[in-house]
N, C-alpha and C. Protein backbone atom coordinates (compact mmCIF):
# COMPACT_ATOMS: atom_id res chain seq x y z
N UNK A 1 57.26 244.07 138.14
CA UNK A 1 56.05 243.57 138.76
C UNK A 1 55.96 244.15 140.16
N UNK A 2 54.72 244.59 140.35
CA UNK A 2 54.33 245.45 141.90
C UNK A 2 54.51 244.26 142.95
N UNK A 3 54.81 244.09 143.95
CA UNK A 3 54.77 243.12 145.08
C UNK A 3 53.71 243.53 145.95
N UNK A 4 53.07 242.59 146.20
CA UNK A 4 51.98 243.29 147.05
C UNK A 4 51.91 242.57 148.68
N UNK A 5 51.48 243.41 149.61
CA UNK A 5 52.02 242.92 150.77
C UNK A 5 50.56 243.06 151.89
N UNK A 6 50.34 242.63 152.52
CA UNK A 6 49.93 243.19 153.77
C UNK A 6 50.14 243.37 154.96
N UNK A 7 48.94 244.21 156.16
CA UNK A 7 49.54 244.95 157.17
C UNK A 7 50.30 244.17 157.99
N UNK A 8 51.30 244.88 158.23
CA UNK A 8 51.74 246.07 158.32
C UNK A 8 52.74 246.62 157.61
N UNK A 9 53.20 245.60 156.50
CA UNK A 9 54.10 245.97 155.53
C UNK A 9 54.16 247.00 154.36
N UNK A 10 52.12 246.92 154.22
CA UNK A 10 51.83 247.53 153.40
C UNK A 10 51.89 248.93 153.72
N UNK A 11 52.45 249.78 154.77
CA UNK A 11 52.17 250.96 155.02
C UNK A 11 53.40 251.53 155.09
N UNK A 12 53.55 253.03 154.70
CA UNK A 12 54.91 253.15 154.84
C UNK A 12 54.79 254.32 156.05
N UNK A 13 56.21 253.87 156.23
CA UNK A 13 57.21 254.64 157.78
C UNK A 13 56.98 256.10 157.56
N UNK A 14 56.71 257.27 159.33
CA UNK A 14 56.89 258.00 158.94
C UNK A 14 58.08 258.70 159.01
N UNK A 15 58.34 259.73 158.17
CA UNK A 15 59.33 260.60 158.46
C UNK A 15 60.29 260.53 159.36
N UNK A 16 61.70 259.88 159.19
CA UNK A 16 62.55 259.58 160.54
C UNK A 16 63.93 260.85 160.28
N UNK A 17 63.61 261.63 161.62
CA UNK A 17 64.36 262.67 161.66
C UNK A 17 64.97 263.02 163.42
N UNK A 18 66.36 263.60 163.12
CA UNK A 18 66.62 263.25 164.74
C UNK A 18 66.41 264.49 164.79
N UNK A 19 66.46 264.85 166.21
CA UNK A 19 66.27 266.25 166.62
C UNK A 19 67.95 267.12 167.11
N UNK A 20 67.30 268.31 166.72
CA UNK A 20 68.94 269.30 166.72
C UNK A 20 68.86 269.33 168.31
N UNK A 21 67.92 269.61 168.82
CA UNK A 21 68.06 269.94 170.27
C UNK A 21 67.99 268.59 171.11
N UNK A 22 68.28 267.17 170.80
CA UNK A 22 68.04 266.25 171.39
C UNK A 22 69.90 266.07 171.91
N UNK A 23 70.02 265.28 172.95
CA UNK A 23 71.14 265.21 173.07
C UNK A 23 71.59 263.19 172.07
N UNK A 24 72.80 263.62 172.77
CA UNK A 24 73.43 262.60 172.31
C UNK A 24 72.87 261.21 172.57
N UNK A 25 72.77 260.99 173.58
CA UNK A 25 72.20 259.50 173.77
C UNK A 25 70.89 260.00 173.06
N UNK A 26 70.14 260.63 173.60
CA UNK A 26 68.76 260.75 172.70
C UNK A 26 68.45 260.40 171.78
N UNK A 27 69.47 260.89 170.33
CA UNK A 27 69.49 260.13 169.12
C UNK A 27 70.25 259.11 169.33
N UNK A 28 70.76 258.91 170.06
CA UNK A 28 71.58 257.20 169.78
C UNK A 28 69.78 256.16 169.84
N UNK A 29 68.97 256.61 170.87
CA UNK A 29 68.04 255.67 171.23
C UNK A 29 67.40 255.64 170.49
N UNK A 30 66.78 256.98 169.62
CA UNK A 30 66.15 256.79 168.70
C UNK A 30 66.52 255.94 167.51
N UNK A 31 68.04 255.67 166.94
CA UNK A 31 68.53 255.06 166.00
C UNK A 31 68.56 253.80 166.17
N UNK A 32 68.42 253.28 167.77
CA UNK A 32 68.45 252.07 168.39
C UNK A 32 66.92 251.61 167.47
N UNK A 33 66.23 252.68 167.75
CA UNK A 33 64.48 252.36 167.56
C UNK A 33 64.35 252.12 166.79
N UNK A 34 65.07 252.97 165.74
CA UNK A 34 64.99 252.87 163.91
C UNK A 34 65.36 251.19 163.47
N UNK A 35 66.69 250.84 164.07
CA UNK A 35 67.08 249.36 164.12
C UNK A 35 66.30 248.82 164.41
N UNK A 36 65.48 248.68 165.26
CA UNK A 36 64.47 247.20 165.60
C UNK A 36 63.20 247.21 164.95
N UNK A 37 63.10 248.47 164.44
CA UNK A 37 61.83 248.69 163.62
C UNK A 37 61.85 247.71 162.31
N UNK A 38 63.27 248.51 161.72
CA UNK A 38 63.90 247.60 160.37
C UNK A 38 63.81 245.94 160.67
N UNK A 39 64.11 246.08 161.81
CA UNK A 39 64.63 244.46 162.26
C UNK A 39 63.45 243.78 162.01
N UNK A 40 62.25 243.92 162.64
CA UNK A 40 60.91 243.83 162.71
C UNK A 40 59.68 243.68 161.17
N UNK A 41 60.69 244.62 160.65
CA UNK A 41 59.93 244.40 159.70
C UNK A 41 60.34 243.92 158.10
N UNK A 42 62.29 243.34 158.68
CA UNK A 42 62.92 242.19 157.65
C UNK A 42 62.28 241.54 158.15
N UNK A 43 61.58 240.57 159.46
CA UNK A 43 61.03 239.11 159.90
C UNK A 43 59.52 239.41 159.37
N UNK A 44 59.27 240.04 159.36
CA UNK A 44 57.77 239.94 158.31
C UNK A 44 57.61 239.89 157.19
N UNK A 45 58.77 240.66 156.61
CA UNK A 45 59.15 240.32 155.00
C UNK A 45 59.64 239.15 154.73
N UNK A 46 60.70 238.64 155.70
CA UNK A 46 60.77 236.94 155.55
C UNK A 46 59.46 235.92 155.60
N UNK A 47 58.74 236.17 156.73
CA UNK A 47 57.72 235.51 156.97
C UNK A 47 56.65 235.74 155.56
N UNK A 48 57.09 236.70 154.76
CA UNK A 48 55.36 237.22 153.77
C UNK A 48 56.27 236.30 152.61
N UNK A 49 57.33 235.79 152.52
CA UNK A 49 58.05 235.18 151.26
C UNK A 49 58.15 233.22 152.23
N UNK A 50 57.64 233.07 152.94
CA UNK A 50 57.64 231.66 153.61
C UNK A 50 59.16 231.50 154.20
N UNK A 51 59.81 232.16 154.50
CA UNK A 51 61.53 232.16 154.94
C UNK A 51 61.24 232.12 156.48
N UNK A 52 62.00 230.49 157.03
CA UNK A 52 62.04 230.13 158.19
C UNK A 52 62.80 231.22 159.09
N UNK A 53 62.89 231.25 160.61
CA UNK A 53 64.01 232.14 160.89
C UNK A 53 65.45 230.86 161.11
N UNK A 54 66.15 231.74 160.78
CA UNK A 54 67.75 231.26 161.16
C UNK A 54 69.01 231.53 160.28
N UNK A 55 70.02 231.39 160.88
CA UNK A 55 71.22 232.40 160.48
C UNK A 55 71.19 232.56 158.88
N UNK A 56 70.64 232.44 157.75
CA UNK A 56 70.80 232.42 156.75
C UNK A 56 69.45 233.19 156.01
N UNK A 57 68.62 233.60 156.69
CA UNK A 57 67.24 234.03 156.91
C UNK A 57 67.65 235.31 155.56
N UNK A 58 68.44 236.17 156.22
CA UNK A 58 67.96 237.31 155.19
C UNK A 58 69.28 237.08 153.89
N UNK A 59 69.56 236.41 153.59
CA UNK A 59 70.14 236.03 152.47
C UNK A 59 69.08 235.17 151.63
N UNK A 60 68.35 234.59 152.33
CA UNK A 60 66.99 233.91 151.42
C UNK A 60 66.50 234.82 151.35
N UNK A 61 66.05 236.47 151.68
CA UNK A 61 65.13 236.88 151.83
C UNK A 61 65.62 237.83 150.02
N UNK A 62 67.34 237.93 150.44
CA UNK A 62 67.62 238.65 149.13
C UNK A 62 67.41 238.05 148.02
N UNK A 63 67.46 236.94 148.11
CA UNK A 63 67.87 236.13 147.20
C UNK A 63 66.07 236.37 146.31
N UNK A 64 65.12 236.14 146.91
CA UNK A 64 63.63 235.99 146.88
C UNK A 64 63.27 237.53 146.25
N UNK A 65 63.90 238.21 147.14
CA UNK A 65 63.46 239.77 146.58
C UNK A 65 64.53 240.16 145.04
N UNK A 66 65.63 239.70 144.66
CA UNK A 66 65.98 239.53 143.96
C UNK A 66 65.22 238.62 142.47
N UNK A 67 64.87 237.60 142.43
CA UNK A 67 63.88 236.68 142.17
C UNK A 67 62.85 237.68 141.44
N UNK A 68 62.37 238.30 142.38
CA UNK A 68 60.74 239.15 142.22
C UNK A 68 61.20 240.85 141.15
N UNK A 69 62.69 241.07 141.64
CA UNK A 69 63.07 242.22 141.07
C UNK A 69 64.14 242.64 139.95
N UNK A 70 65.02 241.65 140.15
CA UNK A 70 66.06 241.74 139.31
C UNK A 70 66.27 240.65 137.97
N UNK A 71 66.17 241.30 136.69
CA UNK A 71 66.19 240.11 135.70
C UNK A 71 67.22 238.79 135.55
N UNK A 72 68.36 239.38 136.26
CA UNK A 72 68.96 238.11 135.63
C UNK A 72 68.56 236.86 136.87
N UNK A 73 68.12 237.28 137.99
CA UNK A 73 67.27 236.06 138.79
C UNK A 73 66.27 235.30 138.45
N UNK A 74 65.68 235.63 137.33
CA UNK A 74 64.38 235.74 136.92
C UNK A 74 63.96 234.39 135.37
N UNK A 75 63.66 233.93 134.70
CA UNK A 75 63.08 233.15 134.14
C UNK A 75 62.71 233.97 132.81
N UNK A 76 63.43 234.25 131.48
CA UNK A 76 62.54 234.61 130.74
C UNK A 76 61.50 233.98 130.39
N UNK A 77 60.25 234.89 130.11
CA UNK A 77 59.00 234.25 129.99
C UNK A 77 58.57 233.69 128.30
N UNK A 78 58.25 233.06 127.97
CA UNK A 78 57.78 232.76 126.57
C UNK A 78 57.14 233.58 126.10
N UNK A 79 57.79 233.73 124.52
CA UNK A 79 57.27 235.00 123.74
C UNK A 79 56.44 234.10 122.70
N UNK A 80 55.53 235.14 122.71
CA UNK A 80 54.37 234.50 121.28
C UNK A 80 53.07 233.70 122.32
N UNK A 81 52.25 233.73 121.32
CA UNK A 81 51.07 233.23 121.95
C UNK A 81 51.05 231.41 122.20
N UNK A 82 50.57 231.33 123.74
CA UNK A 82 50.75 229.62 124.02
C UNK A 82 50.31 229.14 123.00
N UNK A 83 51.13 227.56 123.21
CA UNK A 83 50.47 226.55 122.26
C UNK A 83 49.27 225.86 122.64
N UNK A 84 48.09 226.26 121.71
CA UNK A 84 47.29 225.23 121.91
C UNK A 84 47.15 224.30 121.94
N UNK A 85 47.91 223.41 121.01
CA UNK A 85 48.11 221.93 120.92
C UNK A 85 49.06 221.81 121.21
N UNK A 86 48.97 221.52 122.61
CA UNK A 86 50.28 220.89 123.17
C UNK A 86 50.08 219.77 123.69
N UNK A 87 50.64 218.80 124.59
CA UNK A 87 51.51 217.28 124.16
C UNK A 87 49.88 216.65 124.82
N UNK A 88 49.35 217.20 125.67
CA UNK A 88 48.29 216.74 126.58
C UNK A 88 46.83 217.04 125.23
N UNK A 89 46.84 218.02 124.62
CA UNK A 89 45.60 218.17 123.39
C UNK A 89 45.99 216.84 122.71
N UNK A 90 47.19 216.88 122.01
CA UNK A 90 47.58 216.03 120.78
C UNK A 90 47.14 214.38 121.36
N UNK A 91 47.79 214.22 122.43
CA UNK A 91 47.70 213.01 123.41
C UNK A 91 45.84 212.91 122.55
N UNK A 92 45.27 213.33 123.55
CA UNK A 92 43.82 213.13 123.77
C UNK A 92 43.16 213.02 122.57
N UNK A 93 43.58 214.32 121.32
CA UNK A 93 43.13 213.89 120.35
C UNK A 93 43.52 212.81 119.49
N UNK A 94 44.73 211.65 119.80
CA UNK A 94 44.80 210.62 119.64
C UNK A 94 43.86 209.91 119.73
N UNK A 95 43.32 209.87 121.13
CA UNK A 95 42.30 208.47 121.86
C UNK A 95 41.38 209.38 121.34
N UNK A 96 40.87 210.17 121.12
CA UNK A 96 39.52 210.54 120.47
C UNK A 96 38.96 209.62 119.03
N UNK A 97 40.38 210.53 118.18
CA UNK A 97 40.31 210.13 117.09
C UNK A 97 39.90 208.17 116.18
N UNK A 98 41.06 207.83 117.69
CA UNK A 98 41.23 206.49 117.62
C UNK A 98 39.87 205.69 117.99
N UNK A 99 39.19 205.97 119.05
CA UNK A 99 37.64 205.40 119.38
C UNK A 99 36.60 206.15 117.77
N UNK A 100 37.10 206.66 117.32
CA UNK A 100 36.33 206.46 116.12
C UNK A 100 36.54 205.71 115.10
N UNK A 101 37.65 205.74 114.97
CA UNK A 101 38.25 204.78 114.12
C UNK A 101 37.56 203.39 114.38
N UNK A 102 37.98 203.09 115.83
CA UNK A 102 37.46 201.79 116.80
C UNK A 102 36.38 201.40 116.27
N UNK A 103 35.33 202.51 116.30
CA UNK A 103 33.92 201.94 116.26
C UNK A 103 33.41 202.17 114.49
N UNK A 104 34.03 201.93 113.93
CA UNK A 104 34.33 201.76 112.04
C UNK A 104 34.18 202.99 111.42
N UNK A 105 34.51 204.56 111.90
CA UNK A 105 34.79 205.11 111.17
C UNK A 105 35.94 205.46 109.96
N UNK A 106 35.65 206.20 109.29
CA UNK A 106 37.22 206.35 108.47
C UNK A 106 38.23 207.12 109.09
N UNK A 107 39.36 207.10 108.62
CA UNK A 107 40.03 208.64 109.68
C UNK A 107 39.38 210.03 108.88
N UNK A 108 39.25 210.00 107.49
CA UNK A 108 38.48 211.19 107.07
C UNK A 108 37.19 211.40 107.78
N UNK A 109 36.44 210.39 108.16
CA UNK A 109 35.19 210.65 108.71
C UNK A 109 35.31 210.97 110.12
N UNK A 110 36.53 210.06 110.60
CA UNK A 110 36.08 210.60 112.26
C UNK A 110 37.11 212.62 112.27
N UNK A 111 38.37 212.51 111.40
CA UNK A 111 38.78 213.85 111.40
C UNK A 111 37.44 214.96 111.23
N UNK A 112 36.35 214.70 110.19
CA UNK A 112 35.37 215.47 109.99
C UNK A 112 34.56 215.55 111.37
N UNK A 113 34.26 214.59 111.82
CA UNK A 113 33.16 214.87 112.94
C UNK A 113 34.04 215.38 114.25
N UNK A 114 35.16 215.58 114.43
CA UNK A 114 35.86 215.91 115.28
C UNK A 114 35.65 217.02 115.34
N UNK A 115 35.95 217.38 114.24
CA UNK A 115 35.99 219.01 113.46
C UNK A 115 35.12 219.78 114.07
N UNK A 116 33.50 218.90 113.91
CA UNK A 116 32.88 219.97 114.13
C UNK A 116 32.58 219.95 115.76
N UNK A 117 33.18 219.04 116.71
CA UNK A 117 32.59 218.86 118.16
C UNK A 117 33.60 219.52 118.86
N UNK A 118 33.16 220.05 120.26
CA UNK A 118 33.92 220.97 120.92
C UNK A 118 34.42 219.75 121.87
N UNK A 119 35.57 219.75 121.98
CA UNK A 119 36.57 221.44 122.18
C UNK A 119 37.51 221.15 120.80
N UNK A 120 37.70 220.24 120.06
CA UNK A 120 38.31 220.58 119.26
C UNK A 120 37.95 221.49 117.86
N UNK A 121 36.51 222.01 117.87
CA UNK A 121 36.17 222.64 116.63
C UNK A 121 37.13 224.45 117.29
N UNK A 122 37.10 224.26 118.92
CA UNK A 122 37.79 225.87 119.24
C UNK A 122 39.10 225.58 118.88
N UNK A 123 39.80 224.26 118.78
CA UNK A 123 41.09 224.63 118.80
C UNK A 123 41.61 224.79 116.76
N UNK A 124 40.42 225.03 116.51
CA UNK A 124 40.60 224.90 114.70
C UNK A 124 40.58 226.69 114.53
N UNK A 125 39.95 227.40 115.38
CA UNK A 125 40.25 228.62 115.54
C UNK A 125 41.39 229.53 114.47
N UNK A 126 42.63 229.13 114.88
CA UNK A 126 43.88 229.00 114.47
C UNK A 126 43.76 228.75 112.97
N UNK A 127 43.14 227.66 112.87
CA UNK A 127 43.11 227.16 111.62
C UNK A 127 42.56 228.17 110.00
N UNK A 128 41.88 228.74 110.74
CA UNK A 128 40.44 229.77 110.36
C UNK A 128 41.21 231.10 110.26
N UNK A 129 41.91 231.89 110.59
CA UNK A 129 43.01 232.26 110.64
C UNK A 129 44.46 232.39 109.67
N UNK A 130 44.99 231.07 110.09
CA UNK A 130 46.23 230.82 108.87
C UNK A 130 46.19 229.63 108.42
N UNK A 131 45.35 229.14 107.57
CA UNK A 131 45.06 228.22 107.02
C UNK A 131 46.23 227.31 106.82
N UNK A 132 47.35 228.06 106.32
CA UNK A 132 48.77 226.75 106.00
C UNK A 132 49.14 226.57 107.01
N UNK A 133 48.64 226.33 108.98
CA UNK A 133 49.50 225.93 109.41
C UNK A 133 49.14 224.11 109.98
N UNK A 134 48.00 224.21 109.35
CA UNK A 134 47.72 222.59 109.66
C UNK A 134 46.94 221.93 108.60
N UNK A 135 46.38 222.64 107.58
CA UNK A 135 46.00 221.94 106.37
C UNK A 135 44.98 222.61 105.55
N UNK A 136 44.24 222.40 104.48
CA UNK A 136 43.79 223.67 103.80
C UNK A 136 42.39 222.90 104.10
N UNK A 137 41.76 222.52 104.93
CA UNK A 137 40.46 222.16 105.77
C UNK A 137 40.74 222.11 107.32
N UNK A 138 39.67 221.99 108.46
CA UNK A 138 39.55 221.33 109.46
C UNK A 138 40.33 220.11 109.76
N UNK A 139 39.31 219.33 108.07
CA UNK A 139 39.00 218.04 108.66
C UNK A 139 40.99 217.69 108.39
N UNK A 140 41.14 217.93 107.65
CA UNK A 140 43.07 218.56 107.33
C UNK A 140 43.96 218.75 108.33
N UNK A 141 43.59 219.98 108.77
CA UNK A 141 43.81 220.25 110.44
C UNK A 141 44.28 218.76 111.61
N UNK A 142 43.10 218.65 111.38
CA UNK A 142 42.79 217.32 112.34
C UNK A 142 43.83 216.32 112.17
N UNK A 143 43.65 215.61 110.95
CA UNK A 143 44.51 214.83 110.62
C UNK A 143 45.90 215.47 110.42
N UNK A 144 46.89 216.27 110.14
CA UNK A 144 47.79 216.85 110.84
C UNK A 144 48.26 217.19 112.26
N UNK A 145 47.19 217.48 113.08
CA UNK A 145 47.75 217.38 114.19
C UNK A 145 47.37 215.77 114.55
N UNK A 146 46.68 214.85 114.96
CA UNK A 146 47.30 213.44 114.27
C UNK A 146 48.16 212.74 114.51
N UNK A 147 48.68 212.68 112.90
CA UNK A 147 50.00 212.69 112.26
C UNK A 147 50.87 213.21 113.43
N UNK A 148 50.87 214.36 113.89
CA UNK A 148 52.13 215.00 115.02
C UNK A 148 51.33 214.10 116.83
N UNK A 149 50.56 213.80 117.12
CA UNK A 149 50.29 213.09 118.07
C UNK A 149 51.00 211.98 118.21
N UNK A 150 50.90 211.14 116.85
CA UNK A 150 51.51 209.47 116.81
C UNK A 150 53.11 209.92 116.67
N UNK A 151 54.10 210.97 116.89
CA UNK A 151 55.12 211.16 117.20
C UNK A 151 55.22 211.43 118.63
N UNK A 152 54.61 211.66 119.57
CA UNK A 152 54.53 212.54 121.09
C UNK A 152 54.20 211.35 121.88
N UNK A 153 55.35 211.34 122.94
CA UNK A 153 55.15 210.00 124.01
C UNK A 153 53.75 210.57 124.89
N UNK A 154 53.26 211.36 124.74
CA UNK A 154 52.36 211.68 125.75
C UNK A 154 51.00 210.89 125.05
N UNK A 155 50.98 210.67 124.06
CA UNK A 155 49.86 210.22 123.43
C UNK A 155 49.77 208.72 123.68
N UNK A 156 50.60 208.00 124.08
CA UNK A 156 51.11 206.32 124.42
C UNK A 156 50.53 206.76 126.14
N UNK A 157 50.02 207.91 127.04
CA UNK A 157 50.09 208.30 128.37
C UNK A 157 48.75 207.91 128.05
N UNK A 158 48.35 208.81 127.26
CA UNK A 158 46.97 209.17 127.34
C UNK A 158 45.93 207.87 126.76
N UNK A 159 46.37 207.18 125.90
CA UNK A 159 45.97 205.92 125.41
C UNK A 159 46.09 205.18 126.81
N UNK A 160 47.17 204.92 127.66
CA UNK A 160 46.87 203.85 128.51
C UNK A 160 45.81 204.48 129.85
N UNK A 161 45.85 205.52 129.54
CA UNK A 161 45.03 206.30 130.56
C UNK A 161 43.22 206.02 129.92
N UNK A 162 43.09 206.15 129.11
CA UNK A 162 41.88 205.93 128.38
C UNK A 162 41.25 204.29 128.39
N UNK A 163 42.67 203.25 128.37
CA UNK A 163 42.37 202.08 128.40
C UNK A 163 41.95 201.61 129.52
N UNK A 164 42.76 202.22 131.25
CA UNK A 164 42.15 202.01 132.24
C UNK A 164 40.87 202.59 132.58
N UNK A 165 40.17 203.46 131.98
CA UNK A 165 38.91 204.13 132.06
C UNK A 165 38.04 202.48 131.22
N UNK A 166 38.83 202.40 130.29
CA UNK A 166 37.57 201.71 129.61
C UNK A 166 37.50 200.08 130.17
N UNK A 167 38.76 199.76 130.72
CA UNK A 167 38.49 198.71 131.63
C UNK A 167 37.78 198.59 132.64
N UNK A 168 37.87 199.92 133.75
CA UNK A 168 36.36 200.21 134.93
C UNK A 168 35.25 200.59 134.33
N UNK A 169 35.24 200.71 133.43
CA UNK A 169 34.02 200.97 132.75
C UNK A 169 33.27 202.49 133.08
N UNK A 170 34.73 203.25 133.41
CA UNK A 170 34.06 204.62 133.64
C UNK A 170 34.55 205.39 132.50
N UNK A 171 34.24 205.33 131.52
CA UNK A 171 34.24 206.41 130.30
C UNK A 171 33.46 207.91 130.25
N UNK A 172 32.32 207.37 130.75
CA UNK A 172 31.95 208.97 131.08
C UNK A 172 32.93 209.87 132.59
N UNK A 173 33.49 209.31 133.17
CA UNK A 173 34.18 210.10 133.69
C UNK A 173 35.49 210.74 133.12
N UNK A 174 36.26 209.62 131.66
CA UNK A 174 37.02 210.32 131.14
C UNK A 174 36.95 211.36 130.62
N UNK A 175 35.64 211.18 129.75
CA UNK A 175 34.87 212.03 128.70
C UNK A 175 34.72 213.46 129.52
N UNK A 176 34.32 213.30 130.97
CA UNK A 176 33.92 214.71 131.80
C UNK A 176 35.62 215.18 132.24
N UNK A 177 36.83 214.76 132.61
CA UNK A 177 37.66 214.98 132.86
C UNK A 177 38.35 215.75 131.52
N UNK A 178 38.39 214.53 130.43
CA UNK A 178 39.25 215.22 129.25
C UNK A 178 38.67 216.26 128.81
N UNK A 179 37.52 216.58 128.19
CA UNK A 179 36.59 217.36 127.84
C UNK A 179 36.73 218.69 128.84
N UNK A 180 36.90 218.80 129.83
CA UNK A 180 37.05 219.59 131.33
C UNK A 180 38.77 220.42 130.83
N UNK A 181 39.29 219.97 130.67
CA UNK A 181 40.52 219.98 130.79
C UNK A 181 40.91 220.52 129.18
N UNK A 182 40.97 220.04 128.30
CA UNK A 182 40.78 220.44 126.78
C UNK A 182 40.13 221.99 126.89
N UNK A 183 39.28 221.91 127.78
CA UNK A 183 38.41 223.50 127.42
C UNK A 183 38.78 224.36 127.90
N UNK A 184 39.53 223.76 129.38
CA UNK A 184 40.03 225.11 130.18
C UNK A 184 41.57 226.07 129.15
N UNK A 185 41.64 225.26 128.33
CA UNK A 185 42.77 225.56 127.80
C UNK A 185 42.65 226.63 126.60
């Protein structure tokens, strides 16, 4: 991964060369120069990674540039494409599902009308796709993921989260939050 920096980090040094005809101290001063330059511009590289100054300064700084460059510092990243239904979808499509139920649907009927309303008709996508991985319909789909909701503590989150909405009596703000949030995904 490129690191990207700005001025004056972003520019590079020119050409540092001593001279044959310079004397001795001459290049000593210049090498002096070369040092504070470097010096100058580890405290900006600390400062561009948030690293306070003090005696431990450029050991955070390796440690950070290490982090950014070297794998075994590093986090392997997850292979394969994210999960869509993950614990916060399943959650929600709990209390979805369930306020239909609530208001006397069937679970086949409210799985069907789920089906077809966004955001969960995008997350059937998948479905449309590889049919065996959640049921050989939508409305299938639905009720499978479900089924895997009423296992996930996040769905007991999202139910009491839904219940305090419906106690202030702000449901349309859940509806604009969950709905908000479901889609960005």
């Amino acid at each position: 991964m490129a690191l990207k920096f700005r001025w004056p980090l972003n520019e590079y040094k020119q050409p540092r060369r001593l001279s044959l005809l310079a004397t001795e101290e001459q290049n000593l001063a210049e090498r002096e120069k070369w040092i504070e330059e470097d010096y100058q511009n580890l405290r900006l590289l600390c400062a561009h990674f948030g690293i306070a100054d003090g005696p431990h300064q450029f050991t955070l700084l390796a440690l950070e540039l290490a982090k950014e460059l070297v794998p075994c510092f590093q986090e392997k990243a997850k292979e394969g494409r994210p999960r869509k239904w993950d614990d916060f979808a399943l959650g929600a499509l709990a209390v979805e599902l369930e306020r239909l139920t609530g208001a006397g649907f069937t679970i086949d009927n409210a799985a069907q009308t789920l089906a077809k309303k966004e955001p969960w008709r995008s997350f059937l996508e998948s479905w449309e796709i590889d049919s065996s991985s959640f049921g050989a319909s939508p409305e299938d789909a639905i009720k499978t993921a479900y089924k895997n909701a009423k296992k996930n503590n996040w769905t007991d989150v999202m139910r009491d989260a839904f219940k305090k909405h419906e106690a202030f009596g702000t449901l349309e703000e859940w509806d604009a939050k969950f709905i908000s949030t479901i889609e960005r995904k």
